[in-house]
PDB file of N, CA and C in Angstrom:
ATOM      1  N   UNK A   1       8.601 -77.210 131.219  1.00  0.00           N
ATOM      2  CA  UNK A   1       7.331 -76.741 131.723  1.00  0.00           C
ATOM      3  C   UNK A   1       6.432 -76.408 130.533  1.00  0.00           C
ATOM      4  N   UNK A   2       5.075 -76.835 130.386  1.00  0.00           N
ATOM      5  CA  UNK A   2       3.960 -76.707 129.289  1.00  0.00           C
ATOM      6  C   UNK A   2       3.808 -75.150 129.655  1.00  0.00           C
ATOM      7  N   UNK A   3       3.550 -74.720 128.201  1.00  0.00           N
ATOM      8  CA  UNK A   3       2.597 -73.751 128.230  1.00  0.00           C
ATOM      9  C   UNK A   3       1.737 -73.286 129.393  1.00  0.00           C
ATOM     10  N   UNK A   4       0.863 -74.326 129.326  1.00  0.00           N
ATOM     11  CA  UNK A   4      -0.114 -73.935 130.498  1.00  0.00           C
ATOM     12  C   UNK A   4       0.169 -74.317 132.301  1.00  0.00           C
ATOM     13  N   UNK A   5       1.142 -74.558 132.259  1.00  0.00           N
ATOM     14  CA  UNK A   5       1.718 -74.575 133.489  1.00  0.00           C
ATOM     15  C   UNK A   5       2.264 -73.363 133.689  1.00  0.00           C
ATOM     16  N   UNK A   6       2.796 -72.805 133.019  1.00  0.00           N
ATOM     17  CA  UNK A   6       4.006 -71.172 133.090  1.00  0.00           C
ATOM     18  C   UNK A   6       2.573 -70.289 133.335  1.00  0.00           C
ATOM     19  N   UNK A   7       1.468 -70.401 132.491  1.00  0.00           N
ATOM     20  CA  UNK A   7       0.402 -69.918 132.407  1.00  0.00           C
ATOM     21  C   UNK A   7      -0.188 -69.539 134.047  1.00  0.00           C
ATOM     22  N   UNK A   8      -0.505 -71.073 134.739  1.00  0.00           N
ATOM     23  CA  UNK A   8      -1.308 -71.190 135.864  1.00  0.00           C
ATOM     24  C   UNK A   8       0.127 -70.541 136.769  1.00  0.00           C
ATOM     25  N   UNK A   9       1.217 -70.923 136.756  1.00  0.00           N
ATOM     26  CA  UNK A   9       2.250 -70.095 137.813  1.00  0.00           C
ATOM     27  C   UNK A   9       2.407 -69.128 137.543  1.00  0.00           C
ATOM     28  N   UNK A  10       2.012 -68.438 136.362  1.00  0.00           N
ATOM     29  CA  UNK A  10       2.056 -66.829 136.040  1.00  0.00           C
ATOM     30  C   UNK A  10       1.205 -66.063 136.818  1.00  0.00           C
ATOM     31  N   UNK A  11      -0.444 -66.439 136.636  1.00  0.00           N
ATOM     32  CA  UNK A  11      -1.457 -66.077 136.848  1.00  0.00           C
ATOM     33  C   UNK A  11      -2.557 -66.562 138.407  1.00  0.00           C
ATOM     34  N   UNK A  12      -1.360 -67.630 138.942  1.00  0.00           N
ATOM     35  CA  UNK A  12      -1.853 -68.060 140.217  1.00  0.00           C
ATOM     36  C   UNK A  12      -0.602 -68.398 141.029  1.00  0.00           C
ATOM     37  N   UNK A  13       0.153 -67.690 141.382  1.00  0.00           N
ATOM     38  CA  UNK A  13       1.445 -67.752 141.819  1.00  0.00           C
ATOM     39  C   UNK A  13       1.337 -68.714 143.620  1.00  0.00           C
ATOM     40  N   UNK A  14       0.737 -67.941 144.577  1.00  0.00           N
ATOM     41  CA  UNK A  14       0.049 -68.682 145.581  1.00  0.00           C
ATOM     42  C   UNK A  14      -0.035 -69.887 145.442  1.00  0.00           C
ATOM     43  N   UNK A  15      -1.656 -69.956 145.053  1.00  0.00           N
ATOM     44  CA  UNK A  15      -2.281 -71.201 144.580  1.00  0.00           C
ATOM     45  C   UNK A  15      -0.997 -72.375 144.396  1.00  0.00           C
ATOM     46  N   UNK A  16      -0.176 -71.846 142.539  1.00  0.00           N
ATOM     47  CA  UNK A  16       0.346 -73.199 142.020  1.00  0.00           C
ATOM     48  C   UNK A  16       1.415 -73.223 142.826  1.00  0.00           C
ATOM     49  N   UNK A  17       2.684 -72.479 143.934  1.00  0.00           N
ATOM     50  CA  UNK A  17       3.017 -73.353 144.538  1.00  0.00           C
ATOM     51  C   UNK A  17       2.353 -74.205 146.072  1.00  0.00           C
ATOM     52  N   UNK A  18       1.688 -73.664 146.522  1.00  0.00           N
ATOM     53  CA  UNK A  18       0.856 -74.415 147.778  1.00  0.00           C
ATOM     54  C   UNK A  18       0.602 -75.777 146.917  1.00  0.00           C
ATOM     55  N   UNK A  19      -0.475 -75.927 146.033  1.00  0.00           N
ATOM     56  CA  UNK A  19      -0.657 -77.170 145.286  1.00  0.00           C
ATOM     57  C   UNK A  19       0.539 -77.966 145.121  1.00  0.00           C
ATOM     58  N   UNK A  20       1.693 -77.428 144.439  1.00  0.00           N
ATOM     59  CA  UNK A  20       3.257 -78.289 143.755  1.00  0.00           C
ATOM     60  C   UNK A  20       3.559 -78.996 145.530  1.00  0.00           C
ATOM     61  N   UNK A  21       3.448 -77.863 146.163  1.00  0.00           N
ATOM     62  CA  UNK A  21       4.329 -78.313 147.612  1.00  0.00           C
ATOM     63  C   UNK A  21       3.366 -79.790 148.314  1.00  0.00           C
ATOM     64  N   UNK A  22       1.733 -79.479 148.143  1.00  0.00           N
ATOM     65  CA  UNK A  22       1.238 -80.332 148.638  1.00  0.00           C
ATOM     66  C   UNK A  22       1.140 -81.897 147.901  1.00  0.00           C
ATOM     67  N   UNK A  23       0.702 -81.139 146.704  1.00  0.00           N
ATOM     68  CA  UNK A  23       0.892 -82.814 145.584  1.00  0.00           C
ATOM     69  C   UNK A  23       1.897 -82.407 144.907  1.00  0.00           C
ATOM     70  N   UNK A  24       3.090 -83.016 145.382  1.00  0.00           N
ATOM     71  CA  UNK A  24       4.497 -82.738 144.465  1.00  0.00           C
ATOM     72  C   UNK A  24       4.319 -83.819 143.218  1.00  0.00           C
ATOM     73  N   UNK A  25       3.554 -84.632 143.300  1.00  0.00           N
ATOM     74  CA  UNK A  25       3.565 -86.160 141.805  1.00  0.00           C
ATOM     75  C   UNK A  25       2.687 -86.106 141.296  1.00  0.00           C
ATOM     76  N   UNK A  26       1.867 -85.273 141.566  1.00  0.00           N
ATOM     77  CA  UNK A  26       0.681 -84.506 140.281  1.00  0.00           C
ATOM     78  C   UNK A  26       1.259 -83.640 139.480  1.00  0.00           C
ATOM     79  N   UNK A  27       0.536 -84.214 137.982  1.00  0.00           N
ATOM     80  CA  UNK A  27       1.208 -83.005 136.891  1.00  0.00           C
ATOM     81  C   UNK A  27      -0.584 -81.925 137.211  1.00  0.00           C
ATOM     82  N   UNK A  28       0.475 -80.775 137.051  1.00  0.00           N
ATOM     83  CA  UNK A  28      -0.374 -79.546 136.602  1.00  0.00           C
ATOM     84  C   UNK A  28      -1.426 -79.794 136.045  1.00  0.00           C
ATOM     85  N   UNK A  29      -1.720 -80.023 135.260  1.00  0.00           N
ATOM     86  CA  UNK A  29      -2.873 -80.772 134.179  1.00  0.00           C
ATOM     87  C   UNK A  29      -4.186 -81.255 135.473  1.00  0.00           C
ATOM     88  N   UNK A  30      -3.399 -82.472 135.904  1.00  0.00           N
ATOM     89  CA  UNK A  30      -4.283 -83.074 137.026  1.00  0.00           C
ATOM     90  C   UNK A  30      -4.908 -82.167 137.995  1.00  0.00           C
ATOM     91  N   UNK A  31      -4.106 -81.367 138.542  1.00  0.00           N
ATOM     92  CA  UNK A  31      -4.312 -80.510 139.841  1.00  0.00           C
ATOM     93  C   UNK A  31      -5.218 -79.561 139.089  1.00  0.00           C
ATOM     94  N   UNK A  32      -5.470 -78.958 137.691  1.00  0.00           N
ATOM     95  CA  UNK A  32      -6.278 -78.107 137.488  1.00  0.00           C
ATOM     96  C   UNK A  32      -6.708 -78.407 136.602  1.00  0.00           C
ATOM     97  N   UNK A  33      -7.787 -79.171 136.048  1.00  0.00           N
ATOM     98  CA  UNK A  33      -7.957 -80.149 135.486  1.00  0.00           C
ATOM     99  C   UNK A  33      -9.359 -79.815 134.423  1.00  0.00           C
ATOM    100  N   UNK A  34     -10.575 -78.765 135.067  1.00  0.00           N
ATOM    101  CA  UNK A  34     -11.005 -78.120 134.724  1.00  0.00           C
ATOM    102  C   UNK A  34     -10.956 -77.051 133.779  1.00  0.00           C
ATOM    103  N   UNK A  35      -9.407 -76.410 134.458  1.00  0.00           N
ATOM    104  CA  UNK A  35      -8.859 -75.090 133.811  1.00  0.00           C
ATOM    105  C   UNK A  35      -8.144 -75.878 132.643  1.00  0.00           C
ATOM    106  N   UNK A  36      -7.472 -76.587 132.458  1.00  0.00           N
ATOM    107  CA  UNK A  36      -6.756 -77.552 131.571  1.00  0.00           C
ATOM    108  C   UNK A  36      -7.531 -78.098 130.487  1.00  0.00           C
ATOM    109  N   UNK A  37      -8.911 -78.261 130.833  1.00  0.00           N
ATOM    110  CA  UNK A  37     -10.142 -78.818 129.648  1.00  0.00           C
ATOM    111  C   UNK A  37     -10.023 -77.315 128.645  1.00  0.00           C
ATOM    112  N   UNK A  38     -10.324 -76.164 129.553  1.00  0.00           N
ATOM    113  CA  UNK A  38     -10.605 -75.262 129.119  1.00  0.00           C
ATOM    114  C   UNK A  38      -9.210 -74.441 127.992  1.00  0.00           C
ATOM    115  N   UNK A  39      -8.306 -75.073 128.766  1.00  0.00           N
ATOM    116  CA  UNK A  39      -7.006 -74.553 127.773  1.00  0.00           C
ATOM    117  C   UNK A  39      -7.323 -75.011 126.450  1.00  0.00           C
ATOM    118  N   UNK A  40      -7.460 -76.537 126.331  1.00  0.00           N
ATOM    119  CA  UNK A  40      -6.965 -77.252 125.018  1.00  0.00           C
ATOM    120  C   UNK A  40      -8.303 -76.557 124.335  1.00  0.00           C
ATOM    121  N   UNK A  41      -9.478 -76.525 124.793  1.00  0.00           N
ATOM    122  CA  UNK A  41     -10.330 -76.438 124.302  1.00  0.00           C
ATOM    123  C   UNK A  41     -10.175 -74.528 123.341  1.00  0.00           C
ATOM    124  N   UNK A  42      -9.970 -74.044 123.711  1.00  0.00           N
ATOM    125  CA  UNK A  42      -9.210 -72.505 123.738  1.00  0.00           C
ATOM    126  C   UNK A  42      -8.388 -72.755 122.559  1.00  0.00           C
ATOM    127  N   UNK A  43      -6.940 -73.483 123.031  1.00  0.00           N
ATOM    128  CA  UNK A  43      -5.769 -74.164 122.365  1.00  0.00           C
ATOM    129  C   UNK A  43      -6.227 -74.191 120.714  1.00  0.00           C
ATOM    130  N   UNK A  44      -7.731 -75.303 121.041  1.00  0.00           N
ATOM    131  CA  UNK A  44      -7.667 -75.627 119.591  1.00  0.00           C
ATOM    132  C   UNK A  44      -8.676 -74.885 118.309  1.00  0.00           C
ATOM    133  N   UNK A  45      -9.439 -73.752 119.183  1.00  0.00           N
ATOM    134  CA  UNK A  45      -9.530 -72.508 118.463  1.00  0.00           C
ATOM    135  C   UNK A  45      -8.487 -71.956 117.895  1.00  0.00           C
ATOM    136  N   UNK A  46      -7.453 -71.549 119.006  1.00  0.00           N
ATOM    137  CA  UNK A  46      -6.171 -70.460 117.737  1.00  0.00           C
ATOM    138  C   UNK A  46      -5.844 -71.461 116.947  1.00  0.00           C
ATOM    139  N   UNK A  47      -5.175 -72.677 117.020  1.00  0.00           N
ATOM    140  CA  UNK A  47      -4.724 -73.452 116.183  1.00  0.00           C
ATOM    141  C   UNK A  47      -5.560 -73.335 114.933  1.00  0.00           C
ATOM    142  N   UNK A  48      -6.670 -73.764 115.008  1.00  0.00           N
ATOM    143  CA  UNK A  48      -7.713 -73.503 113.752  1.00  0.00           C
ATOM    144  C   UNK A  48      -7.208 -72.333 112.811  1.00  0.00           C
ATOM    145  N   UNK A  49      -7.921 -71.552 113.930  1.00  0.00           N
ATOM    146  CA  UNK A  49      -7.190 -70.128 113.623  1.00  0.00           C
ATOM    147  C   UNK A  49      -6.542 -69.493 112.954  1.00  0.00           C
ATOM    148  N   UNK A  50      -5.402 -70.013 113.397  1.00  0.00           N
ATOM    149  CA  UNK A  50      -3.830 -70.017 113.037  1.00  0.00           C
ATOM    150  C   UNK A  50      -3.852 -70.850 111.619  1.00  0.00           C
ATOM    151  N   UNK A  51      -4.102 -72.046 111.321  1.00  0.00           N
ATOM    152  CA  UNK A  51      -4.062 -72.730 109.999  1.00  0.00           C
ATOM    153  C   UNK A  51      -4.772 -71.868 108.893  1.00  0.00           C
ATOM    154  N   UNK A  52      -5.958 -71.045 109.399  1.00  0.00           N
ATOM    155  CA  UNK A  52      -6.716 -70.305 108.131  1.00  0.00           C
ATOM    156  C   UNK A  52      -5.700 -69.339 107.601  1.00  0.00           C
ATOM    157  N   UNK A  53      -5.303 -68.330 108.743  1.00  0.00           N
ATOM    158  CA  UNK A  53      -4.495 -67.271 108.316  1.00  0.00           C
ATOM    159  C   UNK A  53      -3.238 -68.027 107.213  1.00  0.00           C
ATOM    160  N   UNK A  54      -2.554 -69.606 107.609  1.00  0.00           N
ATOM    161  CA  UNK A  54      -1.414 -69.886 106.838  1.00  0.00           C
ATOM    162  C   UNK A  54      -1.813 -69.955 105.728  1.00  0.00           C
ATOM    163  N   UNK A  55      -3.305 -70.843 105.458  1.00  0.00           N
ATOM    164  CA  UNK A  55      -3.608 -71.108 104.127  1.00  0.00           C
ATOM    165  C   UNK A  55      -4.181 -69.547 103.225  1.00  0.00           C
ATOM    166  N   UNK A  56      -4.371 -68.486 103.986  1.00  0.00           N
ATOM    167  CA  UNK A  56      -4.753 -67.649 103.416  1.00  0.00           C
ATOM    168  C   UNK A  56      -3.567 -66.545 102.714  1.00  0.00           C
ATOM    169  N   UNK A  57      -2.638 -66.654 103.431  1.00  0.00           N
ATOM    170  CA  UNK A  57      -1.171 -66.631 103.185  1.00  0.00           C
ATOM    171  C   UNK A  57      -0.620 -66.959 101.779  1.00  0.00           C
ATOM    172  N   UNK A  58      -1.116 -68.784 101.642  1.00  0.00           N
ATOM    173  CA  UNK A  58      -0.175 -69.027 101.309  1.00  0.00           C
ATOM    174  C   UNK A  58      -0.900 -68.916  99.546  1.00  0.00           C
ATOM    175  N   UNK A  59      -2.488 -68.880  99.633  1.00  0.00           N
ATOM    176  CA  UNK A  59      -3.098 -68.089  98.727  1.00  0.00           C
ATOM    177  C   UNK A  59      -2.693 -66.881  97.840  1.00  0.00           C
ATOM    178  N   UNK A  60      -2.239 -66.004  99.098  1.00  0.00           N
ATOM    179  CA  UNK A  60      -1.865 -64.855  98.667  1.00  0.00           C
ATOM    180  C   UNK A  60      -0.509 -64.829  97.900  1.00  0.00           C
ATOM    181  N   UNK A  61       0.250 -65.681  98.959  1.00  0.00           N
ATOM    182  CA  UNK A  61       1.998 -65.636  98.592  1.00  0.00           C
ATOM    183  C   UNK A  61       2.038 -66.109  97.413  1.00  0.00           C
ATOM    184  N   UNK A  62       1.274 -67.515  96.368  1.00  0.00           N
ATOM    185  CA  UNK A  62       1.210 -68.057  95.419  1.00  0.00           C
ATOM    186  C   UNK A  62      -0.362 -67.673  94.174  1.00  0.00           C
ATOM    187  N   UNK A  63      -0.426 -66.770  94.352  1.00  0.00           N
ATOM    188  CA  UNK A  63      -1.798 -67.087  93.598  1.00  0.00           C
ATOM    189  C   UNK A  63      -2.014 -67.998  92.344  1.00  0.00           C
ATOM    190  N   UNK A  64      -3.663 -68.985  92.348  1.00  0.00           N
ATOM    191  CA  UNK A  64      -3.161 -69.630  91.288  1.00  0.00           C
ATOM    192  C   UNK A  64      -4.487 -68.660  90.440  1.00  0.00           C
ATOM    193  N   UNK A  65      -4.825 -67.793  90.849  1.00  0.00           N
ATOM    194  CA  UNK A  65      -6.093 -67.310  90.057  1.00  0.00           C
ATOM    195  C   UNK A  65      -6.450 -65.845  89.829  1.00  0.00           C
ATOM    196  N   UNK A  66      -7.799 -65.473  89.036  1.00  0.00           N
ATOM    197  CA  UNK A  66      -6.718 -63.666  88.735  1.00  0.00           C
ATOM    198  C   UNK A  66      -7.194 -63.060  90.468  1.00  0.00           C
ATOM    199  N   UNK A  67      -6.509 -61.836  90.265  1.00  0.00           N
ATOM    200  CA  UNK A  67      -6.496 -61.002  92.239  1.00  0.00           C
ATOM    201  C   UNK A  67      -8.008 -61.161  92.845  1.00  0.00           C
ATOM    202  N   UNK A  68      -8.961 -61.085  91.610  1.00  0.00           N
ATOM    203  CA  UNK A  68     -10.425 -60.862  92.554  1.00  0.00           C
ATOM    204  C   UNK A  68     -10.806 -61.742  93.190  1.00  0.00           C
ATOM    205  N   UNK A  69     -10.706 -63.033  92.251  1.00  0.00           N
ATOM    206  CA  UNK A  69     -10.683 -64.263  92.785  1.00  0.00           C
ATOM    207  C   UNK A  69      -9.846 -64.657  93.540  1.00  0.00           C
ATOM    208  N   UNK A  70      -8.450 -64.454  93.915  1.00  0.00           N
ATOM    209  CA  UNK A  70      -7.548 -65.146  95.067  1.00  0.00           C
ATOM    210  C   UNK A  70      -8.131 -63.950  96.313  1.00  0.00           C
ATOM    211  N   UNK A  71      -8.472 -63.088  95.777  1.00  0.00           N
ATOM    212  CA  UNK A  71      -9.142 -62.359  97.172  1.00  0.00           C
ATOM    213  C   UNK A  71     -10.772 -63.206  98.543  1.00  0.00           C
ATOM    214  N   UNK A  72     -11.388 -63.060  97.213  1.00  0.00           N
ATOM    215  CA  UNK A  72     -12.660 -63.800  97.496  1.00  0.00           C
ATOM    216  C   UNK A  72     -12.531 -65.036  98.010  1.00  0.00           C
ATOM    217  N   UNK A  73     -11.402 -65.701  97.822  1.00  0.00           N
ATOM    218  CA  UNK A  73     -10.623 -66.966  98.218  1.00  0.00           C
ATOM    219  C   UNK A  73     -10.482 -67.156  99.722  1.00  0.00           C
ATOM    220  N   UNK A  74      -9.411 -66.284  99.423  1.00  0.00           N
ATOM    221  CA  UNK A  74      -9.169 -65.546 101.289  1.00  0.00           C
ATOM    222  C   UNK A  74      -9.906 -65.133 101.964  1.00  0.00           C
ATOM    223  N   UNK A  75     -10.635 -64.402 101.766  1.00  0.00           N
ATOM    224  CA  UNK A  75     -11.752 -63.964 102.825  1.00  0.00           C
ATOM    225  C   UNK A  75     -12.427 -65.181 103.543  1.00  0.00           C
ATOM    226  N   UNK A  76     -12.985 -66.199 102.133  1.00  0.00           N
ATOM    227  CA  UNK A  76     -13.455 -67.439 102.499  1.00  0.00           C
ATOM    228  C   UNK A  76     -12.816 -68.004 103.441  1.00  0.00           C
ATOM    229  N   UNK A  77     -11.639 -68.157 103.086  1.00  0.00           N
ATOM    230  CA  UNK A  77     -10.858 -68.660 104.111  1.00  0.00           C
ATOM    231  C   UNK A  77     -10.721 -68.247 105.487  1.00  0.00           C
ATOM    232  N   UNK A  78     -10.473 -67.079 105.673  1.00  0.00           N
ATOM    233  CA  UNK A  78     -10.584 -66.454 106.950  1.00  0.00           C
ATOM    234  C   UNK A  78     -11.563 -66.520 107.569  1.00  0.00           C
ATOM    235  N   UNK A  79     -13.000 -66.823 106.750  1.00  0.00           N
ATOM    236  CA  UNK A  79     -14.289 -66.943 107.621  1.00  0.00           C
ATOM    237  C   UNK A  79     -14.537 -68.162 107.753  1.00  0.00           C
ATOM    238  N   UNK A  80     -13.744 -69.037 107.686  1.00  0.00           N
ATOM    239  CA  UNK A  80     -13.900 -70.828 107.502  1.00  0.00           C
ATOM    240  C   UNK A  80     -15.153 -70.984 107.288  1.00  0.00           C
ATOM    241  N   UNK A  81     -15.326 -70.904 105.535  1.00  0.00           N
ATOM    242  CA  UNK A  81     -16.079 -71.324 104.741  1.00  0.00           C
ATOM    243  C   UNK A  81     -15.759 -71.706 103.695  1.00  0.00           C
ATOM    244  N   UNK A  82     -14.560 -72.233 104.016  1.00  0.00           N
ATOM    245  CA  UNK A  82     -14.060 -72.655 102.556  1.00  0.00           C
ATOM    246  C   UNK A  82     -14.515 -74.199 102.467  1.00  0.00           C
ATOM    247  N   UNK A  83     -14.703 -74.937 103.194  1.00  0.00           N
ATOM    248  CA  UNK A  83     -15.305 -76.309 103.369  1.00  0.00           C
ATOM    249  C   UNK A  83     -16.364 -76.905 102.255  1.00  0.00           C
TER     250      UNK A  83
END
């Protein structure tokens, strides 16, 4: 079961089984399809997200430059402006 399936049966218990029972050969995705745009779209914010904090990490964990500068680094990073 995806993520966002555990998600929609978490948070719409009713709903997602009436739907499963009525279209049993629809994936989740299909049946909410709207809400599903809106996941990935969501999805691929934290992911972003999530990659700044690693690279800001991994800044920190390794520095190649003196502290003020691996600081100023990071921040950049965290505000995705490092581009």
């Amino acid at each position: 079961m995806s993520e966002f399936e555990e998600y929609i049966k978490l948070n719409y218990p009713r709903d997602y089984e009436r739907q499963r029972r009525i279209y049993p050969d629809q994936s989740v995705e299909d049946l909410y399809s709207e809400d599903y745009k809106m996941w990935r779209h969501q999805q691929a914010k934290v992911d972003e997200l999530q990659n700044r904090i690693d690279e800001a990490l991994e800044d920190l964990e390794y520095p190649t430059a003196p502290w003020d500068e691996t600081i100023a680094s990071v921040v950049k990073v965290l505000r995705g402006d490092n581009d």
